[in-house]
PDB file of N, CA and C in Angstrom:
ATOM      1  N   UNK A   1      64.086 -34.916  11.786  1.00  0.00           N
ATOM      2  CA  UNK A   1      63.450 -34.078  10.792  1.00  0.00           C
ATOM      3  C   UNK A   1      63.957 -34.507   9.411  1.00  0.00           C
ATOM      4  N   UNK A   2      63.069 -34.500   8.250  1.00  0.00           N
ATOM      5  CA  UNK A   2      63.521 -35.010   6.852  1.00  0.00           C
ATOM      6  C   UNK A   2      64.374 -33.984   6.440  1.00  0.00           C
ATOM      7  N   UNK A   3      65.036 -34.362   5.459  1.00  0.00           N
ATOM      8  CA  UNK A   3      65.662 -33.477   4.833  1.00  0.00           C
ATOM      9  C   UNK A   3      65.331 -32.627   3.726  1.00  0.00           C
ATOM     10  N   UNK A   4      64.368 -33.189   3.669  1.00  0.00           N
ATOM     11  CA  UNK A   4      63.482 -31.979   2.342  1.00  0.00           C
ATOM     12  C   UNK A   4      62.501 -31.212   3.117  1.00  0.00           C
ATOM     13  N   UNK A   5      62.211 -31.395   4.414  1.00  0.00           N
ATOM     14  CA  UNK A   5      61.927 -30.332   5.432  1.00  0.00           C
ATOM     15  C   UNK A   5      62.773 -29.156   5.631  1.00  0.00           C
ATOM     16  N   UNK A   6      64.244 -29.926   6.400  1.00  0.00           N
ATOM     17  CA  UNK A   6      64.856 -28.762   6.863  1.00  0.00           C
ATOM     18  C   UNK A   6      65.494 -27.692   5.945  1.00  0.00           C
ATOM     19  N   UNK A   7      65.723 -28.447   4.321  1.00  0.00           N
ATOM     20  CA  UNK A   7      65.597 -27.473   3.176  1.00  0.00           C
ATOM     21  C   UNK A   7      64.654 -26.363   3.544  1.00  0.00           C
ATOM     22  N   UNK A   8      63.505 -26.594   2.783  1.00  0.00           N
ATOM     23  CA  UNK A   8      62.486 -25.928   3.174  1.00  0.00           C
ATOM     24  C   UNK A   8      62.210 -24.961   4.219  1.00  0.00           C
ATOM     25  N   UNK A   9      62.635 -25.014   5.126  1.00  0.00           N
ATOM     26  CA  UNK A   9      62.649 -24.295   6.235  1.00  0.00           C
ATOM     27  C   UNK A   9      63.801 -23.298   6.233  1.00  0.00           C
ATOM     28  N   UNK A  10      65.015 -23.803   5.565  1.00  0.00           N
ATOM     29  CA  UNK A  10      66.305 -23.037   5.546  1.00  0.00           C
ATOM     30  C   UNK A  10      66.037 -21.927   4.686  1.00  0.00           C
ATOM     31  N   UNK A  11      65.303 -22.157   3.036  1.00  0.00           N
ATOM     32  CA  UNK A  11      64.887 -21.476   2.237  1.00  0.00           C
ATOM     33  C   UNK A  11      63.697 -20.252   2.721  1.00  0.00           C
ATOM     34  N   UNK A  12      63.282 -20.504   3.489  1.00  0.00           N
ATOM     35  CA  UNK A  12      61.937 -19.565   3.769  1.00  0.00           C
ATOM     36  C   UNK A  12      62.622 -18.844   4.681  1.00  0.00           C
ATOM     37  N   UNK A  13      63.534 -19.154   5.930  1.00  0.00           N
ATOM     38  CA  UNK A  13      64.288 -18.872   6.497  1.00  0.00           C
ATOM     39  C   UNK A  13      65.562 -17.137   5.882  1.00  0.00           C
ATOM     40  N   UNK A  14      65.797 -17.628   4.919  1.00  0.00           N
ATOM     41  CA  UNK A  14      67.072 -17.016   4.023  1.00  0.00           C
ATOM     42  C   UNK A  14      66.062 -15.949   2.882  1.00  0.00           C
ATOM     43  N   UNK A  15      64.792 -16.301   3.044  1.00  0.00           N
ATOM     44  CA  UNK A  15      63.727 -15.466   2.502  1.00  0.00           C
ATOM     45  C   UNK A  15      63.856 -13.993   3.717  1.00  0.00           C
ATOM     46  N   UNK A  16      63.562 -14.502   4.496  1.00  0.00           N
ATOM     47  CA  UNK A  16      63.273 -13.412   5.804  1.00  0.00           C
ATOM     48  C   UNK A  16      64.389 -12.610   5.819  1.00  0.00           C
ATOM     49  N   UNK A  17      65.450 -12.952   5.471  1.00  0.00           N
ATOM     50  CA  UNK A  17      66.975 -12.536   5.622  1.00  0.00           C
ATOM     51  C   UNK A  17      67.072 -11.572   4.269  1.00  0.00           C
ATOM     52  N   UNK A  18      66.740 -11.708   3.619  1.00  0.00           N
ATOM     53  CA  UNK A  18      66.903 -11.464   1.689  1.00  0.00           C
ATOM     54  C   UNK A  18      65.976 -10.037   1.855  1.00  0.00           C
ATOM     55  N   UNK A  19      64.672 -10.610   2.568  1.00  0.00           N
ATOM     56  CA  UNK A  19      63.607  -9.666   2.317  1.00  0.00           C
ATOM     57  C   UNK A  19      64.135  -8.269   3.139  1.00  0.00           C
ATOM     58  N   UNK A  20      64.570  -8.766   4.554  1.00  0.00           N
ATOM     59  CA  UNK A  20      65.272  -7.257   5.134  1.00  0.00           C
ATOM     60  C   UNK A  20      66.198  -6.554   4.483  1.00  0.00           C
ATOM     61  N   UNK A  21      67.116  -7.286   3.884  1.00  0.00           N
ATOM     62  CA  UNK A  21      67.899  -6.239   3.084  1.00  0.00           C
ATOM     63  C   UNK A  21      67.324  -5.330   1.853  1.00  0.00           C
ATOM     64  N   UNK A  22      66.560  -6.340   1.102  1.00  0.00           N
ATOM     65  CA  UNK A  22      65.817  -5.680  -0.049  1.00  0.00           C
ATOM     66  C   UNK A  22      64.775  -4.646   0.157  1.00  0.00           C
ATOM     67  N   UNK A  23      64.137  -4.918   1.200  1.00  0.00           N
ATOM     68  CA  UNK A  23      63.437  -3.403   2.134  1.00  0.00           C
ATOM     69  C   UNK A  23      63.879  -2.592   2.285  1.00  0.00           C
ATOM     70  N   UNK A  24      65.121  -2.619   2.634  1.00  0.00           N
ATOM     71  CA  UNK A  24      66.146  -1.284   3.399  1.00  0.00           C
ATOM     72  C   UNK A  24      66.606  -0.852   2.459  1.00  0.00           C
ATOM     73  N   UNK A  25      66.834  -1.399   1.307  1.00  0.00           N
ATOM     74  CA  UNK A  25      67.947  -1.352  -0.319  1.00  0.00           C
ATOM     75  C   UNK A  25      66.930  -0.364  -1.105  1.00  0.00           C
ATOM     76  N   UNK A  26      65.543  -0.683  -0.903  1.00  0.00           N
ATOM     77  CA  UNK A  26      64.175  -0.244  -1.629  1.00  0.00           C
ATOM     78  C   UNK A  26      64.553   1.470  -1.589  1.00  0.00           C
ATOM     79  N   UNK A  27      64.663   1.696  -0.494  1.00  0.00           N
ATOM     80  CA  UNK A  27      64.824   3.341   0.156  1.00  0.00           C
ATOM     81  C   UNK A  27      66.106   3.815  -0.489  1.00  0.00           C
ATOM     82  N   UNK A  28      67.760   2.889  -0.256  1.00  0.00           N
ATOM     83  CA  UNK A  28      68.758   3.296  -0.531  1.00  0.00           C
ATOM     84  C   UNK A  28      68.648   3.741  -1.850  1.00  0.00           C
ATOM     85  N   UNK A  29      68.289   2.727  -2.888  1.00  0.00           N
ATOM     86  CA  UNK A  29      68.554   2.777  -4.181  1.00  0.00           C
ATOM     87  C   UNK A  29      67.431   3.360  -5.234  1.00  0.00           C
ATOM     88  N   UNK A  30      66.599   3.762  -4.437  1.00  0.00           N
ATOM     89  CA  UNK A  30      65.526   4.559  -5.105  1.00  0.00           C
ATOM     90  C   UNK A  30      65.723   5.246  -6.069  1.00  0.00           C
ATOM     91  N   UNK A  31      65.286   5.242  -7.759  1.00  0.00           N
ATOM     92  CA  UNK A  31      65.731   5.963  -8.398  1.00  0.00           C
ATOM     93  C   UNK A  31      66.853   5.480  -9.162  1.00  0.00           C
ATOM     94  N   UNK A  32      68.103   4.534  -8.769  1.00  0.00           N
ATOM     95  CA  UNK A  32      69.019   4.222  -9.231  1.00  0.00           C
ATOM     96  C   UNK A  32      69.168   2.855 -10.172  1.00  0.00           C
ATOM     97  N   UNK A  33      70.296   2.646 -10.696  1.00  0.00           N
ATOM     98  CA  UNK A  33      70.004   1.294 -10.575  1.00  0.00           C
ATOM     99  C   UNK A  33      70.690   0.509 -10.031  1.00  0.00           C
ATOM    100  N   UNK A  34      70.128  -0.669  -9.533  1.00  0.00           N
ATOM    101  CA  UNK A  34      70.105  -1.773  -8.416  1.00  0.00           C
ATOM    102  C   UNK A  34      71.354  -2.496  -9.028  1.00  0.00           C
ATOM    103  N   UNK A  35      72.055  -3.047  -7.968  1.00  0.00           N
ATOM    104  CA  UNK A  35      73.303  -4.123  -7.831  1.00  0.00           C
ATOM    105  C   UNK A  35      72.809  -5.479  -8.623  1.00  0.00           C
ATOM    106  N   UNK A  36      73.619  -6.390  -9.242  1.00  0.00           N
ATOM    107  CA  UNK A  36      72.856  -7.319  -9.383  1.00  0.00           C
ATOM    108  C   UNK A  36      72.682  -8.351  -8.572  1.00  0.00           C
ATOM    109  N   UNK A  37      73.269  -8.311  -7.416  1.00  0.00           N
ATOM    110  CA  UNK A  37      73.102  -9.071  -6.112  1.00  0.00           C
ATOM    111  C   UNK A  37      71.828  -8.640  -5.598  1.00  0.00           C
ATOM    112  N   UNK A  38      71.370  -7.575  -5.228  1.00  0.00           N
ATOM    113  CA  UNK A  38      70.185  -7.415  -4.768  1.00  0.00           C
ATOM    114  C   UNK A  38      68.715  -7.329  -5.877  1.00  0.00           C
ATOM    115  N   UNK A  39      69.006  -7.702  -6.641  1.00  0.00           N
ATOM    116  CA  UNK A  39      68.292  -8.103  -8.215  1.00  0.00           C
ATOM    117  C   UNK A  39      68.222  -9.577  -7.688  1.00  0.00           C
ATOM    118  N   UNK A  40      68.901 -10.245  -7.631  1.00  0.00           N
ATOM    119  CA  UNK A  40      68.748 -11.595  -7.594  1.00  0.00           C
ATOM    120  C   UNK A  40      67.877 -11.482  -6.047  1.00  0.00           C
ATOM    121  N   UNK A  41      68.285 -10.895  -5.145  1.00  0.00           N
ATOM    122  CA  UNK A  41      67.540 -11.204  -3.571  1.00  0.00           C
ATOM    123  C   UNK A  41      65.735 -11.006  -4.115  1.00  0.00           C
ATOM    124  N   UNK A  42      65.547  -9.992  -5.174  1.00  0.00           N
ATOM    125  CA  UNK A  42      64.627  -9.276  -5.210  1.00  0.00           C
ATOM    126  C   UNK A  42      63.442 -10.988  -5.917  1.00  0.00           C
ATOM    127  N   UNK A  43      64.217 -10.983  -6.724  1.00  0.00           N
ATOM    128  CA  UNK A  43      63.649 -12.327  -7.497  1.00  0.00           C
ATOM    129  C   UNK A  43      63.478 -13.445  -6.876  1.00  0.00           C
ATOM    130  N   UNK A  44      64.837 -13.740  -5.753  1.00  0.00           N
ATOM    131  CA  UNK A  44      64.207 -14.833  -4.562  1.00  0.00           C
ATOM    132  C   UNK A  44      63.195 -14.577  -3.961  1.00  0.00           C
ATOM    133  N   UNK A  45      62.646 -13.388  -3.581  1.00  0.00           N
ATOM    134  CA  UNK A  45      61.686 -13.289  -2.571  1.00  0.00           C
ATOM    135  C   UNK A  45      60.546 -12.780  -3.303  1.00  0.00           C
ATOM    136  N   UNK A  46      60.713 -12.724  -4.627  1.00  0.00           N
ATOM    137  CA  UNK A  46      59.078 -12.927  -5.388  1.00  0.00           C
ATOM    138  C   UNK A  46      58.967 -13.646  -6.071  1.00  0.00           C
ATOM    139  N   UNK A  47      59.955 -15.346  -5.822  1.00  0.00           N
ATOM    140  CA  UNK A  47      59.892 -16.358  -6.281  1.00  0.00           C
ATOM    141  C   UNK A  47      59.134 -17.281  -5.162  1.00  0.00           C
ATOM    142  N   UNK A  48      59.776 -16.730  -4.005  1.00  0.00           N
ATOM    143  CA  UNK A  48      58.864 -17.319  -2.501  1.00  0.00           C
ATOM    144  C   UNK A  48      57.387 -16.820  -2.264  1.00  0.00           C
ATOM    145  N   UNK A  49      57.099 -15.844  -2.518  1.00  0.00           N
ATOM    146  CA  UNK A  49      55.982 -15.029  -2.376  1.00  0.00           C
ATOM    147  C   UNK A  49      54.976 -15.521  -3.589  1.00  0.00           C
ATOM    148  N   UNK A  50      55.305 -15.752  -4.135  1.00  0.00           N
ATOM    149  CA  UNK A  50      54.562 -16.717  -6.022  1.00  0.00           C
ATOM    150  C   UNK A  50      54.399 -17.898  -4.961  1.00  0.00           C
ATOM    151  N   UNK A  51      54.931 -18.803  -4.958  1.00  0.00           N
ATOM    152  CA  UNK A  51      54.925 -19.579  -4.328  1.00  0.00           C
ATOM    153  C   UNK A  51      53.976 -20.456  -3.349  1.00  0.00           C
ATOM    154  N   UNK A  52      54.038 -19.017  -2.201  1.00  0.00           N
ATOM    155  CA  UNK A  52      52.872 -19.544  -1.148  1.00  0.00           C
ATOM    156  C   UNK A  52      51.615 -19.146  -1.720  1.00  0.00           C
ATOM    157  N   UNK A  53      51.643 -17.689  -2.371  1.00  0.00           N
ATOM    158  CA  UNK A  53      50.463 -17.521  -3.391  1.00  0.00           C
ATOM    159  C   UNK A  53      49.699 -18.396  -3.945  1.00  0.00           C
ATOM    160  N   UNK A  54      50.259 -19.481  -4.463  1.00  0.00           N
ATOM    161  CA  UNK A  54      49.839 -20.552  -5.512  1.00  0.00           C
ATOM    162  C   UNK A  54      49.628 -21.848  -4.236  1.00  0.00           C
ATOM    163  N   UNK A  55      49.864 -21.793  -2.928  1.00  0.00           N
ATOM    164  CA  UNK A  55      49.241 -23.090  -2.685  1.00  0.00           C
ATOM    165  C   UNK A  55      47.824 -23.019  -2.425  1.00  0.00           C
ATOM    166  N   UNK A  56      47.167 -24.371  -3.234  1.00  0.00           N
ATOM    167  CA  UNK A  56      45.844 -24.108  -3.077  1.00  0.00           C
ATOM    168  C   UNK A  56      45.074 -24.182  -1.749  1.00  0.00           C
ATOM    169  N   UNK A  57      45.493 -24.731  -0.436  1.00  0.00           N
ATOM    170  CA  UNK A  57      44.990 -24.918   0.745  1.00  0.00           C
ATOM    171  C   UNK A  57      45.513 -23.157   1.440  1.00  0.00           C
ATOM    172  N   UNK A  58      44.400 -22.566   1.725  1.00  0.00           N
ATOM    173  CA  UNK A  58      44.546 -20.893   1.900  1.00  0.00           C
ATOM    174  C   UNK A  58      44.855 -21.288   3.673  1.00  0.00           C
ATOM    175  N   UNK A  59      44.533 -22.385   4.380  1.00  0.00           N
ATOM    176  CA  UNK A  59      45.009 -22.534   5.407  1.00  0.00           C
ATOM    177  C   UNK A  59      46.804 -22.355   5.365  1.00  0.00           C
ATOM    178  N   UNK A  60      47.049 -23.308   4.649  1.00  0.00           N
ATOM    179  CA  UNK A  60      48.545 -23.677   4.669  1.00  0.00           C
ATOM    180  C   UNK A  60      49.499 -22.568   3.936  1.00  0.00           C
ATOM    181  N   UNK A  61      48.765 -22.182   3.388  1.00  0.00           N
ATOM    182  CA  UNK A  61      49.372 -20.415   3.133  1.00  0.00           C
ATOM    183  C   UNK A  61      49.439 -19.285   3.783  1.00  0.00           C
ATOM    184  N   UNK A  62      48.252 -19.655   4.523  1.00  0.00           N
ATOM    185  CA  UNK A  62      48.592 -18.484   5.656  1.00  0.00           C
ATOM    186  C   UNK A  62      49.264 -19.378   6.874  1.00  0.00           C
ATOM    187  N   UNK A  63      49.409 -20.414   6.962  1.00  0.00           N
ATOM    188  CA  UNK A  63      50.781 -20.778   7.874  1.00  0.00           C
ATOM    189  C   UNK A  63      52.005 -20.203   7.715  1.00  0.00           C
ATOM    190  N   UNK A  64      52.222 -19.946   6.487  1.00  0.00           N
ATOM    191  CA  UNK A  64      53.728 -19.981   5.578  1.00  0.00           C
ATOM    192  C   UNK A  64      53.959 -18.798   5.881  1.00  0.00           C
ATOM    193  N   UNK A  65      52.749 -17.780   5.472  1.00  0.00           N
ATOM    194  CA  UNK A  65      53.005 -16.422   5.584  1.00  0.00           C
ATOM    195  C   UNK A  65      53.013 -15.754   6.693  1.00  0.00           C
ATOM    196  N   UNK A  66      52.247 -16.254   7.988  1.00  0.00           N
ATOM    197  CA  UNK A  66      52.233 -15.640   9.401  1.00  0.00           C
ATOM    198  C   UNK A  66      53.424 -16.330   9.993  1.00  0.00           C
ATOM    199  N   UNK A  67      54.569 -17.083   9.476  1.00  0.00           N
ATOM    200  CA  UNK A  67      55.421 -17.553   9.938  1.00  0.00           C
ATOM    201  C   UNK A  67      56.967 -16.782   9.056  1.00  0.00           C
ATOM    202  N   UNK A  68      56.690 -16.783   8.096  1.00  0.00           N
ATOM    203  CA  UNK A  68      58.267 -16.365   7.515  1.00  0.00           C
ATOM    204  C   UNK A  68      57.561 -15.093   6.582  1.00  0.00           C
ATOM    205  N   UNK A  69      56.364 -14.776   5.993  1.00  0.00           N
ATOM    206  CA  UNK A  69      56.224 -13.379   5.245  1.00  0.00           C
ATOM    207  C   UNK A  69      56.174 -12.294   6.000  1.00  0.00           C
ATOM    208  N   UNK A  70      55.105 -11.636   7.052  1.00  0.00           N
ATOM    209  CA  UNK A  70      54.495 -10.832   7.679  1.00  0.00           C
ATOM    210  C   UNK A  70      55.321 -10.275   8.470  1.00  0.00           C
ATOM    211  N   UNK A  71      55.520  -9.690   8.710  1.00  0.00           N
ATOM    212  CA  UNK A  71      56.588  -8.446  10.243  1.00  0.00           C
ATOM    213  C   UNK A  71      55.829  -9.329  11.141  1.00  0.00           C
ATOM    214  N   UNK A  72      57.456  -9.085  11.821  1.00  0.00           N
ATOM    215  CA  UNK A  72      57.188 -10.047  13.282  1.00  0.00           C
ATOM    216  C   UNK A  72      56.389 -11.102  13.264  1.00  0.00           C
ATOM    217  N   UNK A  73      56.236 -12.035  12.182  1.00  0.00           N
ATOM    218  CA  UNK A  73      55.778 -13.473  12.038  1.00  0.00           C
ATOM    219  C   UNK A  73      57.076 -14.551  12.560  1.00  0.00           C
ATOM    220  N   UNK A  74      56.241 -15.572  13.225  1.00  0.00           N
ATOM    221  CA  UNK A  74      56.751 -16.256  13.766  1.00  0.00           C
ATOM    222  C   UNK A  74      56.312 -17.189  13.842  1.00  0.00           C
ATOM    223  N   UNK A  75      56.607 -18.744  14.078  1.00  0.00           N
ATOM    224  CA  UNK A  75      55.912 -20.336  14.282  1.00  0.00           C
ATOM    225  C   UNK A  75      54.836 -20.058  15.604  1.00  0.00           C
ATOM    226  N   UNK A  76      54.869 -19.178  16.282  1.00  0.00           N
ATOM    227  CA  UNK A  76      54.518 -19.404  17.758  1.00  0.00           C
ATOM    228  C   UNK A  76      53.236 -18.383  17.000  1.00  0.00           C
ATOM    229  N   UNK A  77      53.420 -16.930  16.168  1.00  0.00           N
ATOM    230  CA  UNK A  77      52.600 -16.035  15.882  1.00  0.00           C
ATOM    231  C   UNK A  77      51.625 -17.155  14.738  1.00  0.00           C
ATOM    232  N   UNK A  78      52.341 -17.834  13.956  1.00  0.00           N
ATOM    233  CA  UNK A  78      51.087 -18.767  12.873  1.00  0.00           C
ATOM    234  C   UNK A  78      50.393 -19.658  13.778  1.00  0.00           C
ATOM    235  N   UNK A  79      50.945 -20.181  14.917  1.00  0.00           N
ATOM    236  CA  UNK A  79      50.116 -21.441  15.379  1.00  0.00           C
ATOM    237  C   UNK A  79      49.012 -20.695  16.041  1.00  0.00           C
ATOM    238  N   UNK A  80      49.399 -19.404  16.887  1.00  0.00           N
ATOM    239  CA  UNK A  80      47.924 -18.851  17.517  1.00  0.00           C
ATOM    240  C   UNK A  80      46.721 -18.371  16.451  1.00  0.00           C
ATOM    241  N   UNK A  81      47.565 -17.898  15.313  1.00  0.00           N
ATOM    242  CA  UNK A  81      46.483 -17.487  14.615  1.00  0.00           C
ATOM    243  C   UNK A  81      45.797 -18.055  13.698  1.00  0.00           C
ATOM    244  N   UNK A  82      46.818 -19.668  14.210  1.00  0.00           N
ATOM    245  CA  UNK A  82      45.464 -20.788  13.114  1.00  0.00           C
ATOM    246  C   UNK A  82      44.723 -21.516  13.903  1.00  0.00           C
ATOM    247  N   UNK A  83      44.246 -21.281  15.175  1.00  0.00           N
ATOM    248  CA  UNK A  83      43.085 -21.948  16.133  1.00  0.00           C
ATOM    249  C   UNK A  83      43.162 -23.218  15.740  1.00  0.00           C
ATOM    250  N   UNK A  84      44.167 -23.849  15.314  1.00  0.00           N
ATOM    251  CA  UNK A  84      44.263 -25.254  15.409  1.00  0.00           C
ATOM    252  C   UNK A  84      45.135 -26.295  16.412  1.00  0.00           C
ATOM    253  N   UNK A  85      44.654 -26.914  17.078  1.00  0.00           N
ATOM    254  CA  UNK A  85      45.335 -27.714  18.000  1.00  0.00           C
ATOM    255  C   UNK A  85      46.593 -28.011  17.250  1.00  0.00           C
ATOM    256  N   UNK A  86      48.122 -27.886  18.056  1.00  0.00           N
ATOM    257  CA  UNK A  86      49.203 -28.477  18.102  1.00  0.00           C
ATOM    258  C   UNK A  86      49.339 -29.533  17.273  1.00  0.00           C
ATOM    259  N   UNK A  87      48.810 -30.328  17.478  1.00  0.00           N
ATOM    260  CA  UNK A  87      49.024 -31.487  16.200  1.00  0.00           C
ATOM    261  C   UNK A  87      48.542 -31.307  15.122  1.00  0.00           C
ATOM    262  N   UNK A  88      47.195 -30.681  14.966  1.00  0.00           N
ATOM    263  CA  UNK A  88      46.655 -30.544  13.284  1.00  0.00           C
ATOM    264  C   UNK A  88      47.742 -29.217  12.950  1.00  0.00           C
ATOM    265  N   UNK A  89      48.184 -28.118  14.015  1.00  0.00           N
ATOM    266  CA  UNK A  89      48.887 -27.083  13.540  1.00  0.00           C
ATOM    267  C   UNK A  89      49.946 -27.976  12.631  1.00  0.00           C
ATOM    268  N   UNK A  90      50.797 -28.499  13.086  1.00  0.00           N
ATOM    269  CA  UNK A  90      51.933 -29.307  12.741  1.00  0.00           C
ATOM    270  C   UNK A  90      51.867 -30.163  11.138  1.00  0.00           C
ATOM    271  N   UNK A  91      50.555 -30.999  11.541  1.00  0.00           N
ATOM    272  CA  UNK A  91      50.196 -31.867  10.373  1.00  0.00           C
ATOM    273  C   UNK A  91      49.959 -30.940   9.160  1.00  0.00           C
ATOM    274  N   UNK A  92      49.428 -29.742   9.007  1.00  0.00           N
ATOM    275  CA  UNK A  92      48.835 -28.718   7.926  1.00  0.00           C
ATOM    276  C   UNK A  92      50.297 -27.934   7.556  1.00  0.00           C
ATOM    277  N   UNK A  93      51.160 -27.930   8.740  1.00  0.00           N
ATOM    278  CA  UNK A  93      52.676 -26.994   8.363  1.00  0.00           C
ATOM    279  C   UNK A  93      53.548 -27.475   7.463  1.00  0.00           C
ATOM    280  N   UNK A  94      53.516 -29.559   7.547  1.00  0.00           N
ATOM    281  CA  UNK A  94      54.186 -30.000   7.087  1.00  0.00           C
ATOM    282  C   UNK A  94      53.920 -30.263   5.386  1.00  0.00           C
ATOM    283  N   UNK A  95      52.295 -30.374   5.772  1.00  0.00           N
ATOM    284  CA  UNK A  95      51.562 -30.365   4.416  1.00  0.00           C
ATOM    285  C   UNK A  95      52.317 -29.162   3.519  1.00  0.00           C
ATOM    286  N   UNK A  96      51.895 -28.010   4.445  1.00  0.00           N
ATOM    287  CA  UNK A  96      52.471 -26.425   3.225  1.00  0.00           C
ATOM    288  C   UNK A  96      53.937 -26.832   2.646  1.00  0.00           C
ATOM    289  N   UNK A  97      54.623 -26.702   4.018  1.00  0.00           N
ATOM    290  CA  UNK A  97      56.344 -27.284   3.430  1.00  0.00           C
ATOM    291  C   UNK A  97      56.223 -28.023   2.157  1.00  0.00           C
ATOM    292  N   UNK A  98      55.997 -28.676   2.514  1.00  0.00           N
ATOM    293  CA  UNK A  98      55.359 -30.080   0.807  1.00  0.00           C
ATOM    294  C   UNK A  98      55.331 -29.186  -0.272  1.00  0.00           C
ATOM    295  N   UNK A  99      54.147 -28.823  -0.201  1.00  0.00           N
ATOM    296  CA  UNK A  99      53.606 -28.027  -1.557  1.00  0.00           C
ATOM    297  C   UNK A  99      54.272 -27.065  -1.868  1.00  0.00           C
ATOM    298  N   UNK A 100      54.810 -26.395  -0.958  1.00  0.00           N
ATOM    299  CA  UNK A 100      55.559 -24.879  -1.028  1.00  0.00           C
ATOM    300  C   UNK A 100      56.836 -25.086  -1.713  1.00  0.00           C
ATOM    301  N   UNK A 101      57.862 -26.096  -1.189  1.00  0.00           N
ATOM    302  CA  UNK A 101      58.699 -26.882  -2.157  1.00  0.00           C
ATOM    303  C   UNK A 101      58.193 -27.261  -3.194  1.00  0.00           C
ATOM    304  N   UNK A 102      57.783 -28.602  -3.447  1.00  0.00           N
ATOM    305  CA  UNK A 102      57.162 -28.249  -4.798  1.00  0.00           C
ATOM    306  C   UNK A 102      57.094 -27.374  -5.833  1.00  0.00           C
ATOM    307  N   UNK A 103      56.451 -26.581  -4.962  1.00  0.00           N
ATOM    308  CA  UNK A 103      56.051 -25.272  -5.763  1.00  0.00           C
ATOM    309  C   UNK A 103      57.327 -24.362  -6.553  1.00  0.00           C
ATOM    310  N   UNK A 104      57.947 -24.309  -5.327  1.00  0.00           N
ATOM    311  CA  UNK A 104      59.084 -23.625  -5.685  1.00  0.00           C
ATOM    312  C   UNK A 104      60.068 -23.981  -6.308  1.00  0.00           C
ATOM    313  N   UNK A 105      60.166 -25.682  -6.432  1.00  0.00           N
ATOM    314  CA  UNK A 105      60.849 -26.154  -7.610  1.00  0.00           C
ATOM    315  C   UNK A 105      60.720 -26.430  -9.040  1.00  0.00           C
ATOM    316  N   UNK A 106      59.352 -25.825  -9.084  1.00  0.00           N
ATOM    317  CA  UNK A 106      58.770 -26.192 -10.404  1.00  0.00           C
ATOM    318  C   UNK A 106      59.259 -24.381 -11.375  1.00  0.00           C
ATOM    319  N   UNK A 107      59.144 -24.033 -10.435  1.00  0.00           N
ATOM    320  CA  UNK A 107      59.488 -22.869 -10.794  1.00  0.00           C
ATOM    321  C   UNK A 107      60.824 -22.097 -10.979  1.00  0.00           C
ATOM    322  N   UNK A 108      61.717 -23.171 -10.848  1.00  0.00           N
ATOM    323  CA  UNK A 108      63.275 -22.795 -10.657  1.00  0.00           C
ATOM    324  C   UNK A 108      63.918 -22.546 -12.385  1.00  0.00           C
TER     325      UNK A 108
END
């Protein structure tokens, strides 16, 4: 696997992780004001969410998002719900990764 893949994957990954706490934090801190640690989680994960937003292939965005945005998204939950054979699934995932990086570095 490349290494500007498994980036990519680690980042969207640490998205999913960021986003549960900042959900649960949403309720805690209601009203208050927010840590600046969870300020920063808040900004990672509507820096990721910008992100897949902006890729222009709406296929490869909804890869991204039925895999690391959505409750209970998963690689196994995006590949069924993109009716694409195993290999084009793969070829279009790697495509998003691409752009989605990209994306997200332009924006850093």
């Amino acid at each position: 696997m490349e290494q500007w893949y498994r980036s990519a994957r680690q980042y969207l990954k640490q998205y999913r992780f960021y986003h549960g706490i900042v959900e649960q934090a949403v309720n805690d801190w209601e009203g208050a004001e927010k840590p600046k640690r969870l300020q920063q989680m808040e900004l990672y994960c509507q820096r990721v969410t910008n992100a897949i937003d902006s890729i222009r292939d709406e296929r490869q965005a909804n890869l991204l998002r039925n895999e690391f945005i959505v409750a209970d998204g998963s690689q196994r939950v995006a590949y069924e719900l993109s009716g694409l054979s195993k290999s084009q699934y793969y070829v279009i995932r790697k495509q998003a990764m691409r752009e989605w990086l990209q994306l997200i570095n332009q924006h850093k």
